[in-house]
C-alpha atoms as a PDB file:
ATOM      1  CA  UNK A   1      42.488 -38.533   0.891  1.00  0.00           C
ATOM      2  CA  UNK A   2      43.471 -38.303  -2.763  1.00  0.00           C
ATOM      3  CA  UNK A   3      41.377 -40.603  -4.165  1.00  0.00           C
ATOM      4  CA  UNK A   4      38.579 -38.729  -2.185  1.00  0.00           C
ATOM      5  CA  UNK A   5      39.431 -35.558  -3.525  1.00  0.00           C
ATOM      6  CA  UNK A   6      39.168 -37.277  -6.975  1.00  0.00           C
ATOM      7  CA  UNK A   7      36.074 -38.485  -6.851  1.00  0.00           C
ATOM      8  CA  UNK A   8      34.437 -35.337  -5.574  1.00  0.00           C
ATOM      9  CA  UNK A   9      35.963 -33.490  -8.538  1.00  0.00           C
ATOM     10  CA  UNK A  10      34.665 -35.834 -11.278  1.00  0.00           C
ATOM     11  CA  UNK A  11      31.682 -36.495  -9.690  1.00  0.00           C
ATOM     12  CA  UNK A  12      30.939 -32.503  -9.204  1.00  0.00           C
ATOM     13  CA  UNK A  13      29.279 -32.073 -12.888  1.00  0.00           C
ATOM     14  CA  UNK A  14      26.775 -35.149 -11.682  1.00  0.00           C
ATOM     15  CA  UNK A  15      26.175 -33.044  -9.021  1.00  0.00           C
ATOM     16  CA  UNK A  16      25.127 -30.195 -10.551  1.00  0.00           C
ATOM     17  CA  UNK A  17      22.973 -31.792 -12.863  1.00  0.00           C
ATOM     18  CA  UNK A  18      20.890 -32.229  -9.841  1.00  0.00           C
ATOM     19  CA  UNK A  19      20.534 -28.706  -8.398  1.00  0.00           C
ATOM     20  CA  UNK A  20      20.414 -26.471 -12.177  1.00  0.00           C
ATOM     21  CA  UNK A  21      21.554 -22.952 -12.110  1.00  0.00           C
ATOM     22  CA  UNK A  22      18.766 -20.306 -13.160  1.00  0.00           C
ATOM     23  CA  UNK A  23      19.078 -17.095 -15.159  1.00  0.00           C
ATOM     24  CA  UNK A  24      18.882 -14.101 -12.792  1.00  0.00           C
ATOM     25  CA  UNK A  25      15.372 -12.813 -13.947  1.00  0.00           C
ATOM     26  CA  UNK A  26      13.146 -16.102 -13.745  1.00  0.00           C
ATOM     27  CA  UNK A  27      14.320 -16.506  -9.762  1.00  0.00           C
ATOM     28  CA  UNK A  28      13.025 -12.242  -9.603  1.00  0.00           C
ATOM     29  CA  UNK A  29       9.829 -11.727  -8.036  1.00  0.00           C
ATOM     30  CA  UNK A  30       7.615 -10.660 -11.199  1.00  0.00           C
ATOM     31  CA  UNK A  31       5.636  -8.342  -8.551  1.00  0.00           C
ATOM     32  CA  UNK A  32       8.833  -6.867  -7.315  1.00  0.00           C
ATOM     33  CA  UNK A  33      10.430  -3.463  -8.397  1.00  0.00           C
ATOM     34  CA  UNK A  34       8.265  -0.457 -10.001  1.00  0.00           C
ATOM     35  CA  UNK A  35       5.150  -0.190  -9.281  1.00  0.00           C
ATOM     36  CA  UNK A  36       3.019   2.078 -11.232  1.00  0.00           C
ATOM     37  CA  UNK A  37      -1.014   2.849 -12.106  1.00  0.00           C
ATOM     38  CA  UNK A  38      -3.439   4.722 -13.822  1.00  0.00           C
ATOM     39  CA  UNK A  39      -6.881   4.755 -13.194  1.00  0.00           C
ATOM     40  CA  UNK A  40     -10.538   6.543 -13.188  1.00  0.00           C
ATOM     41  CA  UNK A  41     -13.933   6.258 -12.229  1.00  0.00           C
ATOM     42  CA  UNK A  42     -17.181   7.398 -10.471  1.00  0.00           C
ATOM     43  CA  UNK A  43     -18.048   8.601  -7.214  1.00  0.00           C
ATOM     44  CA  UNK A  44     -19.664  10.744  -5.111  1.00  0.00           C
ATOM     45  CA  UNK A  45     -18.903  14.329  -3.172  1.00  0.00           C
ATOM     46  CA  UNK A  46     -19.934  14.843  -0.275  1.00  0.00           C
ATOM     47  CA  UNK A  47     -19.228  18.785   0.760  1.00  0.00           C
ATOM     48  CA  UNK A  48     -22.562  20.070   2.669  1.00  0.00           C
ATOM     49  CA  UNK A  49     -24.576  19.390  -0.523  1.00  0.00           C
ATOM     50  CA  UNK A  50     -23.994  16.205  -2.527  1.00  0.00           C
ATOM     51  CA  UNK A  51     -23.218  15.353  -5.830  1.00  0.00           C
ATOM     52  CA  UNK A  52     -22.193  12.843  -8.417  1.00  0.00           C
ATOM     53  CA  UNK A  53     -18.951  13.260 -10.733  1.00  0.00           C
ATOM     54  CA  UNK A  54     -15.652  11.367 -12.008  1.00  0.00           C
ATOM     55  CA  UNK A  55     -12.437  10.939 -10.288  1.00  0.00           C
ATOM     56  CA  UNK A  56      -8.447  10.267 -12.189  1.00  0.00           C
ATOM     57  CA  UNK A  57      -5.735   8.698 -10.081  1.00  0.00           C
ATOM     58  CA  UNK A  58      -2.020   7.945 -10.731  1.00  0.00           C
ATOM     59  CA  UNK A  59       0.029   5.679  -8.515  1.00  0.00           C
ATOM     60  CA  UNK A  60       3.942   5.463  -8.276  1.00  0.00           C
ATOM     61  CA  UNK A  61       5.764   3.700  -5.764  1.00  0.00           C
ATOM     62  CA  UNK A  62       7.844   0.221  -5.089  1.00  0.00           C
ATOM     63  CA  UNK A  63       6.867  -3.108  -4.525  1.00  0.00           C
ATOM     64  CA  UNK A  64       7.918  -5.127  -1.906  1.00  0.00           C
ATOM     65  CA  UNK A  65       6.454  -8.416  -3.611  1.00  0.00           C
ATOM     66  CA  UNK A  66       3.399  -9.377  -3.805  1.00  0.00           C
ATOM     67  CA  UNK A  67       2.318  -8.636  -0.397  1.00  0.00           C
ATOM     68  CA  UNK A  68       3.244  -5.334  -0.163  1.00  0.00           C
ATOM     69  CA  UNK A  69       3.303  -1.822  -1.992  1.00  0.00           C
ATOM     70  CA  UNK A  70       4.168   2.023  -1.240  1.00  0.00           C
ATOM     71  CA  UNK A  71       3.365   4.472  -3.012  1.00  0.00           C
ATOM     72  CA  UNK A  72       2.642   7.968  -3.441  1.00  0.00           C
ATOM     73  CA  UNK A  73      -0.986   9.042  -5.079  1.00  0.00           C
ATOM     74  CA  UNK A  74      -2.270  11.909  -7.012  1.00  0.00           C
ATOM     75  CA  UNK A  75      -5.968  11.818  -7.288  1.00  0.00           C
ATOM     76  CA  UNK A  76      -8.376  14.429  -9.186  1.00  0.00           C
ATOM     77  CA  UNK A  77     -11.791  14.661  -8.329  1.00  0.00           C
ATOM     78  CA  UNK A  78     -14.657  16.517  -9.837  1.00  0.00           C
ATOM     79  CA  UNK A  79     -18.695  16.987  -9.452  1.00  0.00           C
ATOM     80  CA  UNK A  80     -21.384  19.336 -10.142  1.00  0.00           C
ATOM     81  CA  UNK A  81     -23.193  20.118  -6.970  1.00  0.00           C
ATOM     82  CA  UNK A  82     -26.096  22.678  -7.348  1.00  0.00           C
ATOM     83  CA  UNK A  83     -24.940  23.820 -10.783  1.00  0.00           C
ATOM     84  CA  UNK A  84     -21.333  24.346  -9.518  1.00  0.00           C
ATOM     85  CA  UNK A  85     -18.095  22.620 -10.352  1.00  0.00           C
ATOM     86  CA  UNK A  86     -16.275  21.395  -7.014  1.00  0.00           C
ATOM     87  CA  UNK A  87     -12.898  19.666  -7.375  1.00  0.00           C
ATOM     88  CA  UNK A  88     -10.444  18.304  -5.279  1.00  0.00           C
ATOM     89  CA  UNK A  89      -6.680  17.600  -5.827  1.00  0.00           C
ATOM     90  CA  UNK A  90      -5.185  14.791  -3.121  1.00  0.00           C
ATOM     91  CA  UNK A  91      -1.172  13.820  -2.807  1.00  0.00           C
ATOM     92  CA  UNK A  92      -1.001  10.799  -0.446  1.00  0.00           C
ATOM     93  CA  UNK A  93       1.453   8.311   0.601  1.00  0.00           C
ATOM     94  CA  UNK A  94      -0.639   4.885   1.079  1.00  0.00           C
ATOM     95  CA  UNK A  95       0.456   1.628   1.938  1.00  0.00           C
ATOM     96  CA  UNK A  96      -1.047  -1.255   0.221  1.00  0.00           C
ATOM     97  CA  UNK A  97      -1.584  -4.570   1.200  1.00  0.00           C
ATOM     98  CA  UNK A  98      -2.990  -8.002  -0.659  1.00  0.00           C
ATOM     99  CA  UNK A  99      -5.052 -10.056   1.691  1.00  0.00           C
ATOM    100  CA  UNK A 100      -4.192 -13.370  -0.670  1.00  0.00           C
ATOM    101  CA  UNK A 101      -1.208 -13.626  -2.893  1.00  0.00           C
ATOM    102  CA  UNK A 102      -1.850 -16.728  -4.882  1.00  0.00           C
ATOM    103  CA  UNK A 103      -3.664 -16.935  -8.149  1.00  0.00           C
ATOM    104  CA  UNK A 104      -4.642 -14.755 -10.872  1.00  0.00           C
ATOM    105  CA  UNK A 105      -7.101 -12.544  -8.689  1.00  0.00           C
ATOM    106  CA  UNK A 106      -5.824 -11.071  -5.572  1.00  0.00           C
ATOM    107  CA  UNK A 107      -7.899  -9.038  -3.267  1.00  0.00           C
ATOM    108  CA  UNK A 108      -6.296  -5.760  -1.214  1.00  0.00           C
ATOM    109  CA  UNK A 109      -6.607  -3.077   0.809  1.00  0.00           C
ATOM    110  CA  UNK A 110      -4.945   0.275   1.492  1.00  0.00           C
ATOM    111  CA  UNK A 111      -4.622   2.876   3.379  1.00  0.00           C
ATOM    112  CA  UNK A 112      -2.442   6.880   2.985  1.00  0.00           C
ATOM    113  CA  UNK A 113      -2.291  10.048   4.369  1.00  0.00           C
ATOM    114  CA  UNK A 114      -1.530  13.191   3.214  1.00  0.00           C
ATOM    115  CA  UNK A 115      -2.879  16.813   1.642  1.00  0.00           C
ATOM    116  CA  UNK A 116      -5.978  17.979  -0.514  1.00  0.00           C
ATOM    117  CA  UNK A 117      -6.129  21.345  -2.054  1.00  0.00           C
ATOM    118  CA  UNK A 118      -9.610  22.366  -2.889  1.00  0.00           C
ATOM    119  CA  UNK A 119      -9.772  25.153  -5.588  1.00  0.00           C
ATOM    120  CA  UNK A 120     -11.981  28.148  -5.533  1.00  0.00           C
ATOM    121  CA  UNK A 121     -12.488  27.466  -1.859  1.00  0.00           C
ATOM    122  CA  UNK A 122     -15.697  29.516  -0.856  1.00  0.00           C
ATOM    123  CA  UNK A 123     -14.634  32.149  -2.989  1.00  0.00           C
ATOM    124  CA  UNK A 124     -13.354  32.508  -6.669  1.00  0.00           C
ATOM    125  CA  UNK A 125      -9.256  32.168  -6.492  1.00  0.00           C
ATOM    126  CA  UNK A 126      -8.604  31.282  -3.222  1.00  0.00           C
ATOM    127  CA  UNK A 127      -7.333  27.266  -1.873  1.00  0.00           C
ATOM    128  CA  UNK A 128      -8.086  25.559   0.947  1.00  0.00           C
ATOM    129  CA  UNK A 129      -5.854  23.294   1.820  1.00  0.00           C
ATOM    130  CA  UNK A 130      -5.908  20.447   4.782  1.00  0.00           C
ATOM    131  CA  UNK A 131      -5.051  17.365   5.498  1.00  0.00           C
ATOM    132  CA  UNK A 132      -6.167  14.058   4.047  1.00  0.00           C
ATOM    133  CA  UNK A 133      -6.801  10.702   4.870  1.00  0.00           C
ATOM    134  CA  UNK A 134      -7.857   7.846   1.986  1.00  0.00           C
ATOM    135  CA  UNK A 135      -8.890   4.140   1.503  1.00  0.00           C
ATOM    136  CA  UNK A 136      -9.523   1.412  -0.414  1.00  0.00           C
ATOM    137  CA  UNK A 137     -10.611  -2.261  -1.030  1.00  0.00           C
ATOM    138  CA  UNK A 138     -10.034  -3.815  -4.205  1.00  0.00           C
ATOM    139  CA  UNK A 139      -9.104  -6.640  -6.321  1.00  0.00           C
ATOM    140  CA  UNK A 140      -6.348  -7.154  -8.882  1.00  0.00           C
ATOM    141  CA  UNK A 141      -6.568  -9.424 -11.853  1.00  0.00           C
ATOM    142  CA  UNK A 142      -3.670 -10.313 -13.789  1.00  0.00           C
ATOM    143  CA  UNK A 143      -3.322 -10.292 -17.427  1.00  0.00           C
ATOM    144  CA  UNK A 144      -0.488 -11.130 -18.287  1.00  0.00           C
ATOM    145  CA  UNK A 145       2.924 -11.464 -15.848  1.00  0.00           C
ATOM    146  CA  UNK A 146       3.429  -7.346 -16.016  1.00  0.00           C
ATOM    147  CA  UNK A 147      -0.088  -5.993 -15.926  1.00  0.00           C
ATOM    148  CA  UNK A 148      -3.397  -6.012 -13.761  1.00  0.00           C
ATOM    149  CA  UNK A 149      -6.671  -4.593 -13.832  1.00  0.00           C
ATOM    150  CA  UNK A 150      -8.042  -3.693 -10.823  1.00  0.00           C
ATOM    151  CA  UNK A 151     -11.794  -2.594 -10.025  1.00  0.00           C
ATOM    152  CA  UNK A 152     -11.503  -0.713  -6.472  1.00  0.00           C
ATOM    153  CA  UNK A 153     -14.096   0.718  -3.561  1.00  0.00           C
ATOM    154  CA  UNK A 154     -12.409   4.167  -2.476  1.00  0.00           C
ATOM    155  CA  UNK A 155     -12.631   6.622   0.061  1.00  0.00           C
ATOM    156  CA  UNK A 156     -11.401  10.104   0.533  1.00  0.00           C
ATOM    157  CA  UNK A 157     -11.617  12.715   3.315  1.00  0.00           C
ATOM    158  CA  UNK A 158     -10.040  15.831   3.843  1.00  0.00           C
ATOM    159  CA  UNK A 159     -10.585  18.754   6.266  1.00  0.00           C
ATOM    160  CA  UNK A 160      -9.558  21.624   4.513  1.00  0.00           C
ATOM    161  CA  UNK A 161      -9.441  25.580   5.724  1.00  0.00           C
ATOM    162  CA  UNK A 162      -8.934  29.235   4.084  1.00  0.00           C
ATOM    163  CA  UNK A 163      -9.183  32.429   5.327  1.00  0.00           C
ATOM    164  CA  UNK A 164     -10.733  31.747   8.764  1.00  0.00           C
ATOM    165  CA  UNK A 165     -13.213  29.159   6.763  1.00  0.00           C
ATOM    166  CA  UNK A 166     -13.262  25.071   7.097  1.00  0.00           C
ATOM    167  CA  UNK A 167     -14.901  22.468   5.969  1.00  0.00           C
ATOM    168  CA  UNK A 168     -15.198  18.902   5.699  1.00  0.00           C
ATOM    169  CA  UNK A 169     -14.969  17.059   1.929  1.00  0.00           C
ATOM    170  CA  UNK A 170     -15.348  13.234   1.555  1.00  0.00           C
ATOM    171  CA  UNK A 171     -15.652  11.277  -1.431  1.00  0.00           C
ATOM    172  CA  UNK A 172     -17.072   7.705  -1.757  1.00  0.00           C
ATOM    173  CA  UNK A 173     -16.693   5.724  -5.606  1.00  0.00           C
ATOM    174  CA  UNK A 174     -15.786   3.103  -7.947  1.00  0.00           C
ATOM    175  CA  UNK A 175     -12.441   3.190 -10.127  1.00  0.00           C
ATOM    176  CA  UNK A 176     -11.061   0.343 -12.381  1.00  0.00           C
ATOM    177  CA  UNK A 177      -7.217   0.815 -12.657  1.00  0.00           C
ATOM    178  CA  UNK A 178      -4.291  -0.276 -14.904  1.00  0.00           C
ATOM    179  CA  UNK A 179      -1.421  -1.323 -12.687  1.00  0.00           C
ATOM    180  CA  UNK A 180       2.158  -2.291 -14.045  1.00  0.00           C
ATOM    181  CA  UNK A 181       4.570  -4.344 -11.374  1.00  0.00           C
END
């Protein structure tokens, strides 16, 4: 039993040359922890009369790896319809999800909820306010381990009321985002 115990002792550093120990951070999911973004585009408001303008989004939230994010949203949008400026200001919690995880260019698609304030609402200093419902389809690319670029297909819709008054706002466009994981 000795000589046993002997052996396995000096033969435990041949034993670990087999099975090498790695720093903390290189076994870390690169695409897990903080999960931020910034991003802007096109698109187009739909609100009884169309029209085309720009939209800004920001993104915080965590990431589950690469499969899965949360997040909440703050999204601006903006358009000139009939020589008027509409806007729209969305919070959302969304849920994102990445169809494939392998390779430099991974397609998603996600989904939130939440609440859009409309400014100016019918009349000059008044909100309407309602809830909200948004999508997307995109694709990430990766430039380097930390960043991504990431041209998306988004949609908004919110039913928002004031004063007795409602109405129905969607938006349909094309941003290209900076995301840091």
């Amino acid at each position: 039993m000795r000589n046993l115990a002997l052996a396995l002792l000096f033969s435990a550093p041949a034993f670990a040359g087999e099975f090498p120990s790695r720093p903390a951070d290189e076994q870390a999911n690169p695409m897990e922890g903080l999960y931020a973004a910034a991003g802007g585009g096109a698109q187009f408001f739909i609100s009884g009369d169309n029209g085309f303008g720009y939209d800004l989004e920001g993104k915080l939230g965590y990431s589950f790896g690469p499969p899965l994010q949360i997040f909440l949203s703050g999204a601006f949008d903006s358009a000139t319809i009939n020589g008027l400026v509409e806007k729209t200001i969305q919070v959302a919690a969304f849920l994102q999800y990445h169809l494939v995880t392998r390779g430099r260019v991974m397609p998603y698609t996600r989904a939130g909820i939440g609440v859009c304030l409309v400014p100016d609402f019918r009349v000059p200093g008044q909100t309407g306010v309602g809830l909200a419902a948004a999508g997307g389809l995109g694709m990430e690319i990766q430039l380097n381990q930390s960043f991504f670029v990431a041209p998306e297909f988004f949609y908004r819709r919110a039913t928002v009321s004031a004063s007795g008054s409602s109405s129905d706002v969607q938006i349909i466009g094309l941003q290209l985002s900076l995301i840091y994981y």
